[in-house]
N, C-alpha and C. Protein backbone atom coordinates (compact mmCIF):
# COMPACT_ATOMS: atom_id res chain seq x y z
N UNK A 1 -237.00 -84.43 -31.62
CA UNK A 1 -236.15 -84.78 -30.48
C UNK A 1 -234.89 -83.92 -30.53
N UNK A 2 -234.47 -83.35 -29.45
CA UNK A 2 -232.95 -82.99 -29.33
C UNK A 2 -231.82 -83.49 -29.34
N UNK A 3 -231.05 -83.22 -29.50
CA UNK A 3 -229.31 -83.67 -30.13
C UNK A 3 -228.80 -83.65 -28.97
N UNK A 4 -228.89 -84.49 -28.17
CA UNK A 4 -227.80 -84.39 -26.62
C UNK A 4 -225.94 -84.43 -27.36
N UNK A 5 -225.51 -83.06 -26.82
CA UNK A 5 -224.02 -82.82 -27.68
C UNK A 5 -223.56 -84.46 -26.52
N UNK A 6 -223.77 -84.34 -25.46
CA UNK A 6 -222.65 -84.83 -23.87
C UNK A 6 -223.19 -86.14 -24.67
N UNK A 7 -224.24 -87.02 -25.28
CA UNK A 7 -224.16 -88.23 -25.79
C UNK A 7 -223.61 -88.31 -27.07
N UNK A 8 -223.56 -87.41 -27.56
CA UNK A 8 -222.90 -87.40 -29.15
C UNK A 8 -221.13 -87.96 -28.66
N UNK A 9 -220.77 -87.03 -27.69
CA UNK A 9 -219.18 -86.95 -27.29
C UNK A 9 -218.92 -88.53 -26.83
N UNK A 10 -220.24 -88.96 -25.85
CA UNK A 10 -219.95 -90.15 -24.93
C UNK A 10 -220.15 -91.47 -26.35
N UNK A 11 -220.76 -91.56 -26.97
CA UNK A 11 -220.67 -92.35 -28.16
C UNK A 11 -219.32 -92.08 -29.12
N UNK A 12 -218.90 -90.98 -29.44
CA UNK A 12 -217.85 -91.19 -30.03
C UNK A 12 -216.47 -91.51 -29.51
N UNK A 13 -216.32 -91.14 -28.35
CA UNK A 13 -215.34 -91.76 -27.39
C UNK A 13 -215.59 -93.24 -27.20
N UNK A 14 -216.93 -93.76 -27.00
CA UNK A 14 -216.75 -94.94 -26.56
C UNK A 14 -216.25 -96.25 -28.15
N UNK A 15 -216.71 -95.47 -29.14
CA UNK A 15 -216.44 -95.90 -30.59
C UNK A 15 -214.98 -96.41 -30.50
N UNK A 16 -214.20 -95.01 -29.94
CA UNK A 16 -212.97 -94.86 -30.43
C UNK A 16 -212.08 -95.68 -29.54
N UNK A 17 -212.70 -96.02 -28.45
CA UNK A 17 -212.27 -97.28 -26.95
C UNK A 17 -212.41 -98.83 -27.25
N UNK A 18 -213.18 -99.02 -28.63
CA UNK A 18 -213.08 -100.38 -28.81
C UNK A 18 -212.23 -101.23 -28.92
N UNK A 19 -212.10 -102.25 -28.40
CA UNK A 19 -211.06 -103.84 -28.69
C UNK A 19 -211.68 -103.92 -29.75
N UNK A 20 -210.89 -104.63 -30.42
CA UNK A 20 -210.45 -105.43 -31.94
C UNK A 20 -211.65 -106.30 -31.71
N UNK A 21 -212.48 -106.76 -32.31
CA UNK A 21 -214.10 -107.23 -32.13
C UNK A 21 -214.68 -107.11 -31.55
N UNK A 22 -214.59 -105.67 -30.83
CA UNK A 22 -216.12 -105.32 -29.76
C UNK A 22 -216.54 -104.15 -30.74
N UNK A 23 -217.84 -104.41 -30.76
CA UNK A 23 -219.20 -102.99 -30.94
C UNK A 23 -220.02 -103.28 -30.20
N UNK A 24 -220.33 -101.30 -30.32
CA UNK A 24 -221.63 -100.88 -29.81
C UNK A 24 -222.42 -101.28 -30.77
N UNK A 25 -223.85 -101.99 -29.65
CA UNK A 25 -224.87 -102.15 -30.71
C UNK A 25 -226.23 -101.95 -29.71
N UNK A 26 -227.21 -102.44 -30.20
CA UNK A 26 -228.63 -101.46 -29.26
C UNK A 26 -228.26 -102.34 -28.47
N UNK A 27 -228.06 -103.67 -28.05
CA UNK A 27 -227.95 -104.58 -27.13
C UNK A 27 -226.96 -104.35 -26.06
N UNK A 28 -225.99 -103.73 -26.00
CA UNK A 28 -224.78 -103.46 -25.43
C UNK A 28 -224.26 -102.46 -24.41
N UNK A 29 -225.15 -101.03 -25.24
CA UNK A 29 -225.06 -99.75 -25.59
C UNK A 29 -224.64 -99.49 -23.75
N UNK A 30 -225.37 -99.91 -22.93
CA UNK A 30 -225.49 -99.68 -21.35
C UNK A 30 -224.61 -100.41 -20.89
N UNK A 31 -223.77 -101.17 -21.12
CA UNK A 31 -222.49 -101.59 -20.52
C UNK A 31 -221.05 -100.75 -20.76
N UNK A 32 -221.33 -99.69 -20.91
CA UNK A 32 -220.17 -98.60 -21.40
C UNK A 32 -220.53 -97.46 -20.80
N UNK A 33 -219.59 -97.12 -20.02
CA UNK A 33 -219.70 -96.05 -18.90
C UNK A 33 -219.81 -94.71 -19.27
N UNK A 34 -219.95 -94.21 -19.99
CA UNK A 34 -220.00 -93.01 -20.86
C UNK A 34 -221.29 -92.80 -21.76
N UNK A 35 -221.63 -94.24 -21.61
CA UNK A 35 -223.66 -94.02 -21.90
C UNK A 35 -224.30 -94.94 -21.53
N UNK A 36 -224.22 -95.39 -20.04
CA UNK A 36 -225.07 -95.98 -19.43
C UNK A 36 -226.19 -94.85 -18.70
N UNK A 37 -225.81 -93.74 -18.45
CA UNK A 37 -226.91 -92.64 -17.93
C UNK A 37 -227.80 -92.00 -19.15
N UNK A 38 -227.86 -92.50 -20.37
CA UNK A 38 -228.89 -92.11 -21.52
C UNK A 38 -229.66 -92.95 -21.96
N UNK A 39 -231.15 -92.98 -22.25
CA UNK A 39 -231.48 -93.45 -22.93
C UNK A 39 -231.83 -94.04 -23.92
N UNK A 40 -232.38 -95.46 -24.16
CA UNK A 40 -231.95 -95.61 -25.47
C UNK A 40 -232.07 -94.89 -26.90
N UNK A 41 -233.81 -94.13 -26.44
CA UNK A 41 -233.71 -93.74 -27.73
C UNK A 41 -233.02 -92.37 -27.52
N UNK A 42 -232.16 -91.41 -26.46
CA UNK A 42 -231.27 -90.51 -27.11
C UNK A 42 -230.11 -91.25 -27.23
N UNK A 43 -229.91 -92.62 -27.62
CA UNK A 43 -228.29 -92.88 -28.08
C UNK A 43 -229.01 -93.28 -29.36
N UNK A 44 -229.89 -94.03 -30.21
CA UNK A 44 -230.27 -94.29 -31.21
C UNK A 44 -230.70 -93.11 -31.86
N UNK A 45 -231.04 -91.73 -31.50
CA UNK A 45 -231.20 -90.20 -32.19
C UNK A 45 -229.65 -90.16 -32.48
N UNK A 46 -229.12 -89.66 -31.72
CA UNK A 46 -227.14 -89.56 -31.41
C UNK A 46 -226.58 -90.44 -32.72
N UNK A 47 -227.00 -91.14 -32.26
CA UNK A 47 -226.77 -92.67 -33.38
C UNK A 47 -226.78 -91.92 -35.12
N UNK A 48 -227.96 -91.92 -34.63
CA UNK A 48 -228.82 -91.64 -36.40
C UNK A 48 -228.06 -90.59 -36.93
N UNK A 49 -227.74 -89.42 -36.12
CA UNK A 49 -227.00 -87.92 -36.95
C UNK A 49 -226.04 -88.38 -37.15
N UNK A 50 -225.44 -89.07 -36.17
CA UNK A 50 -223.72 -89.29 -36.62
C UNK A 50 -223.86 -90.16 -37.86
N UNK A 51 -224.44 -90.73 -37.90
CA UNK A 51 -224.68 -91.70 -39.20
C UNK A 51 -224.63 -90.76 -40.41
N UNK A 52 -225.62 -89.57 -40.00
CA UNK A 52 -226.08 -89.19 -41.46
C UNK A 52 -224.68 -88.06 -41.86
N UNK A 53 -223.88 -87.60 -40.69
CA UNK A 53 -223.01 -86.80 -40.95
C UNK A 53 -222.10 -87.43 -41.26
N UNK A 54 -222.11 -89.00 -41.68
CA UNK A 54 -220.57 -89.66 -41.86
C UNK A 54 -219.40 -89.76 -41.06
N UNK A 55 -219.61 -89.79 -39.67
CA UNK A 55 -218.94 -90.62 -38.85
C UNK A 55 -218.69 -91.59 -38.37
N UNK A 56 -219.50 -92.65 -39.35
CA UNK A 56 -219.38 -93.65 -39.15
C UNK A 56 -219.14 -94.82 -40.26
N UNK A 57 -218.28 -95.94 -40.56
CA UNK A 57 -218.32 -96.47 -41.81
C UNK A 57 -219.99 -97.36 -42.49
N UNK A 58 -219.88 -97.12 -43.78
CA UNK A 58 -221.11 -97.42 -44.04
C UNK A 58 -221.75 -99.17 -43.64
N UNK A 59 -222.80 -99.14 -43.42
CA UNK A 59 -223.47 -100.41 -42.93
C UNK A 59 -222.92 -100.84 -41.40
N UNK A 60 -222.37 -99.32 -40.45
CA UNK A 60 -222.43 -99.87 -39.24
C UNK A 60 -223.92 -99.10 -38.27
N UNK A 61 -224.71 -98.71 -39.10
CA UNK A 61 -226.09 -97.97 -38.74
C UNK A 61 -226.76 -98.42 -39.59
N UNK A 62 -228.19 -99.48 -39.71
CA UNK A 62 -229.22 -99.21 -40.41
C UNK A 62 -230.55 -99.25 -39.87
N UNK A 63 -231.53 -98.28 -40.25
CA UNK A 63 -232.58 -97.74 -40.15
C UNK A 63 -233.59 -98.65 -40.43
N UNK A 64 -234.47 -98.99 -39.14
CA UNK A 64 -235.49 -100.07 -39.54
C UNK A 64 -236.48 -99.35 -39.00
N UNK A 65 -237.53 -100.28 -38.92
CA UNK A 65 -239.05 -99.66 -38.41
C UNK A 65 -239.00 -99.07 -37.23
N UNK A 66 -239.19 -97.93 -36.70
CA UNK A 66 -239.13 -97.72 -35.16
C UNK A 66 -238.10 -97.29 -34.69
N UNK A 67 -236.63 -97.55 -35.73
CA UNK A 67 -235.57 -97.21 -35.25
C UNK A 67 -234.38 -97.62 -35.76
N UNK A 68 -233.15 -98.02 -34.96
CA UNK A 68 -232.20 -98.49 -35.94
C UNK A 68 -231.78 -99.72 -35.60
N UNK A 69 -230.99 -100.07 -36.29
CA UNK A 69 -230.11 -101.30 -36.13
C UNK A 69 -228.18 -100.84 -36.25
N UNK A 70 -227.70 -100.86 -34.71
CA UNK A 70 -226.53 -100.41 -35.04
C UNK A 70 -225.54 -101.57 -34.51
N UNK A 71 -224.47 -101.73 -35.46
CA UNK A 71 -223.47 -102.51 -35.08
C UNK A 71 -222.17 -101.79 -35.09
N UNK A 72 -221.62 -101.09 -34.43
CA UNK A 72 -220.78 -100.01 -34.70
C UNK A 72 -219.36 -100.41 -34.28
N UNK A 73 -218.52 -100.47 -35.11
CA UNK A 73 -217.22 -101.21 -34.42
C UNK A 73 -215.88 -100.09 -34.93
N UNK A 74 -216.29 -98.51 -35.68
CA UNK A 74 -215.07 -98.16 -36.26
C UNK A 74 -215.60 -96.37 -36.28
N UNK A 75 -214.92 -95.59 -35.88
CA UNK A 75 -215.05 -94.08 -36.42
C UNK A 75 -214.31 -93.88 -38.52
N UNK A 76 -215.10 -93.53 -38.70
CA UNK A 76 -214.62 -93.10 -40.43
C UNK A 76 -213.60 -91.57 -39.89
N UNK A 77 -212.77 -91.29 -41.04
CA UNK A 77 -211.66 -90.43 -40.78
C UNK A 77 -212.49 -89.02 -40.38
N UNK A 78 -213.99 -88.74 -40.91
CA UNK A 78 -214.76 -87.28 -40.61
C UNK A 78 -214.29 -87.62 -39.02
N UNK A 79 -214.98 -88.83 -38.27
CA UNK A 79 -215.57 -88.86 -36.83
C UNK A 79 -214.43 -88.73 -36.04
N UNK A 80 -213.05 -89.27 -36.34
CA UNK A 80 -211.21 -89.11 -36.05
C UNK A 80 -211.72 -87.60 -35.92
N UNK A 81 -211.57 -86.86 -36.62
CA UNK A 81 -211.19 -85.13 -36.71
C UNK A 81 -212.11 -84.86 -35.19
N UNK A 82 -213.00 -84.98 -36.23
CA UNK A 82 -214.24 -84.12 -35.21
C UNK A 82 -213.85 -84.58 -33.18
N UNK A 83 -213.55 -86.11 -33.44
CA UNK A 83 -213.20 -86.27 -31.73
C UNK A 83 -212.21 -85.60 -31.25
N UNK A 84 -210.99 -85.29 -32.72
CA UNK A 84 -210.08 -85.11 -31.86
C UNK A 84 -210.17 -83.36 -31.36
N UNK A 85 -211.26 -83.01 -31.88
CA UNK A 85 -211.49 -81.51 -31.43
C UNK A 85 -212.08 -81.22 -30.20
N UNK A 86 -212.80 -82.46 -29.93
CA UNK A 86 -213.78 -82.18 -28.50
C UNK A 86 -213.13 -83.38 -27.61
N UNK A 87 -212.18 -84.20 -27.57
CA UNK A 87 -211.66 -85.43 -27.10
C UNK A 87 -211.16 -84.51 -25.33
N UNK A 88 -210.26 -83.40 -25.34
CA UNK A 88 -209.87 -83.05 -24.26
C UNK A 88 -210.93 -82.19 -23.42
N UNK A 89 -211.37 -82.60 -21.75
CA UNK A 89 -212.33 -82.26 -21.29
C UNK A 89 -212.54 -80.90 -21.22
N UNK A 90 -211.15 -79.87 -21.02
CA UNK A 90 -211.19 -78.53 -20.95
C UNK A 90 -211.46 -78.05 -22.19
N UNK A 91 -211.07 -78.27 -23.13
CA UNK A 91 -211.68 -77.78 -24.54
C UNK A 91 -212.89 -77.72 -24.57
N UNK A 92 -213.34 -78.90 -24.29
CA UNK A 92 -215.01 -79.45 -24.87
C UNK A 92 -215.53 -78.01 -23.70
N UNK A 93 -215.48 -78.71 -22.32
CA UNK A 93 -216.40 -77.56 -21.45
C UNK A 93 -215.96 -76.00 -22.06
N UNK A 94 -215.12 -75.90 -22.55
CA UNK A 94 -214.93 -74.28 -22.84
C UNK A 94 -215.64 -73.63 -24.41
N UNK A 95 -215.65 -74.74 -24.80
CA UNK A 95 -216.39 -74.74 -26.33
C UNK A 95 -217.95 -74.50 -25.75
N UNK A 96 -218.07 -75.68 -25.73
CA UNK A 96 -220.03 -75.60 -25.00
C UNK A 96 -220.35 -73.78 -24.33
N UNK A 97 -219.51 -73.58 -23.07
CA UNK A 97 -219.51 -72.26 -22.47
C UNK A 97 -219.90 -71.67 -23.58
N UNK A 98 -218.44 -71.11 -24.83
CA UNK A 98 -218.75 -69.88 -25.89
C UNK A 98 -220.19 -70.56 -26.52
N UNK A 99 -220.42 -71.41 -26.72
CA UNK A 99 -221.07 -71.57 -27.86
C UNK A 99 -222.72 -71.61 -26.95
N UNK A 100 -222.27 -71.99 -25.93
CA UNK A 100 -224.18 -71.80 -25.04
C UNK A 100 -224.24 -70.40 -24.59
N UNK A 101 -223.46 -69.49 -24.96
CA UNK A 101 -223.57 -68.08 -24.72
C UNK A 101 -223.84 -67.50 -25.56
N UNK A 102 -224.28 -67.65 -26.88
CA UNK A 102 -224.80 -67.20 -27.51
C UNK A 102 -226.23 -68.19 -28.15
N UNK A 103 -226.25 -68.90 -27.41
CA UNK A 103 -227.98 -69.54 -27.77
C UNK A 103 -227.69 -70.97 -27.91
N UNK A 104 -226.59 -71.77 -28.56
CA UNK A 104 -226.56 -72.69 -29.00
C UNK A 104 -225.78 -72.76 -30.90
N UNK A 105 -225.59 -73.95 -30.91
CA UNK A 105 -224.85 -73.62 -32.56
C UNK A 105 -225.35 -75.07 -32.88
N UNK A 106 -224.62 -75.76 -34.29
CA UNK A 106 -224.45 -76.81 -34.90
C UNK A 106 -223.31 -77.60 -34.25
N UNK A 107 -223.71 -79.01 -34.15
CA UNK A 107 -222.75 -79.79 -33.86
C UNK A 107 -221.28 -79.47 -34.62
N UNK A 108 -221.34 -79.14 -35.85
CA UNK A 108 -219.98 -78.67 -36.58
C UNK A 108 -219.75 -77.37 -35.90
N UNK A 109 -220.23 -76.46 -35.20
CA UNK A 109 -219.80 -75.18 -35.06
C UNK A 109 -219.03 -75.38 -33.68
N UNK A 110 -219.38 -76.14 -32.91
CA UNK A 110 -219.05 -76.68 -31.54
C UNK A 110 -217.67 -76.77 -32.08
N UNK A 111 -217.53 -77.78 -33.49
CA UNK A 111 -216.25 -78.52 -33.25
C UNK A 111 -215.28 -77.17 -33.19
N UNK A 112 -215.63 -76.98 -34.64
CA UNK A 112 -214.67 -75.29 -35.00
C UNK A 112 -214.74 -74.63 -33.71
N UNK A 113 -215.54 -74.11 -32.86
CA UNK A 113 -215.04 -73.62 -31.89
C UNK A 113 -213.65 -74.33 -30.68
N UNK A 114 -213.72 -75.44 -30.48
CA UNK A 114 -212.71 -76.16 -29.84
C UNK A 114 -211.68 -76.39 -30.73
N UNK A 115 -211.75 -76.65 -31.89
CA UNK A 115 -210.50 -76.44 -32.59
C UNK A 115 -210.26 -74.54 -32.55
N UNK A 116 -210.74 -73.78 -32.19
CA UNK A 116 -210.27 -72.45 -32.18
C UNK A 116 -209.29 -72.43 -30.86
N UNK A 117 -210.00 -73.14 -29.86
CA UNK A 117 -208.82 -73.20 -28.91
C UNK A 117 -208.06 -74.34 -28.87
N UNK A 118 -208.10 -75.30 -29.50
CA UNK A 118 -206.36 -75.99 -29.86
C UNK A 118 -206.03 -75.11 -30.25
N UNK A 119 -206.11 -74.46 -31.45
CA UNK A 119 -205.18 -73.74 -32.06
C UNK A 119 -204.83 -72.62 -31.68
N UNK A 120 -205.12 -72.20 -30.59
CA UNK A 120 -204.90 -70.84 -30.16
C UNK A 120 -203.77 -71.51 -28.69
N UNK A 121 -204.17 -72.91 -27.52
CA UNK A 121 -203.38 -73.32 -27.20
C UNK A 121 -202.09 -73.49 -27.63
N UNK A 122 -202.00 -74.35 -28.66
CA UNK A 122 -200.60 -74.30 -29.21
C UNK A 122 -200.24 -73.13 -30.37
N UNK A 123 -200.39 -71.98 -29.70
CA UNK A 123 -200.10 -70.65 -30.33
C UNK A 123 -200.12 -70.58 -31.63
N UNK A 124 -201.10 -70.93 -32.22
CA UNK A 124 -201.94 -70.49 -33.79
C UNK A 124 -202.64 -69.69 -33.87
N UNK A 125 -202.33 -68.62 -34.79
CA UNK A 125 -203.54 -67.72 -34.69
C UNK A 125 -204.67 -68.10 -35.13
N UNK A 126 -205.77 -67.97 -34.88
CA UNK A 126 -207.37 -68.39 -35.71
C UNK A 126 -207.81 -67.50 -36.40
């Protein structure tokens, strides 16, 4: 299956939008406007990488028969960084651009690329 980046982004934003006892969980997942147009199983794929890349605190993803079990109520400090690289819409679309112009990259290469332009926005060299 493929890595939808636009559900990776719309799950970690919606993570990071939670009230103080709300999670995403498979039951829920479509009442949140930022992934009600995906399916379940590309938010439970989405789900699963971010899991395995540690963006998420442990025992808010577990892996059962067929699929997962997610109760997700918190980003871990990796999933903080990484949003805050793709969080602004002009970044993100300008990242995707470089990075789908040359074929495609890694979800980490995406980020580094949008952190190339923060940092070049607020006049850092890269």
């Amino acid at each position: 299956m493929k890595l939808d980046y636009e559900c990776v982004r719309g799950i970690l934003l919606t993570v990071e939008s939670l009230e103080h006892n709300q999670m995403l969980t498979n039951s829920n997942y479509a009442q949140f406007s930022l992934l009600k147009d995906y399916s379940y199983e590309t938010i439970c794929y989405a789900v699963a990488r971010l899991n395995e890349a540690g963006f998420f605190p442990k025992g808010n993803v577990i892996e059962v028969i067929n699929g997962i079990l997610m109760r997700i109520d918190a980003l871990t400090w990796e999933g903080h960084q990484y949003l805050d690289c793709i969080r602004d819409e002009n970044i993100w679309k300008k990242a995707q651009k470089k990075v789908y112009g040359v074929g495609g990259a890694p979800l980490k290469i995406l980020g580094e690329v949008a952190m190339m332009f923060i940092r070049s926005s607020v006049g850092l060299s890269n």
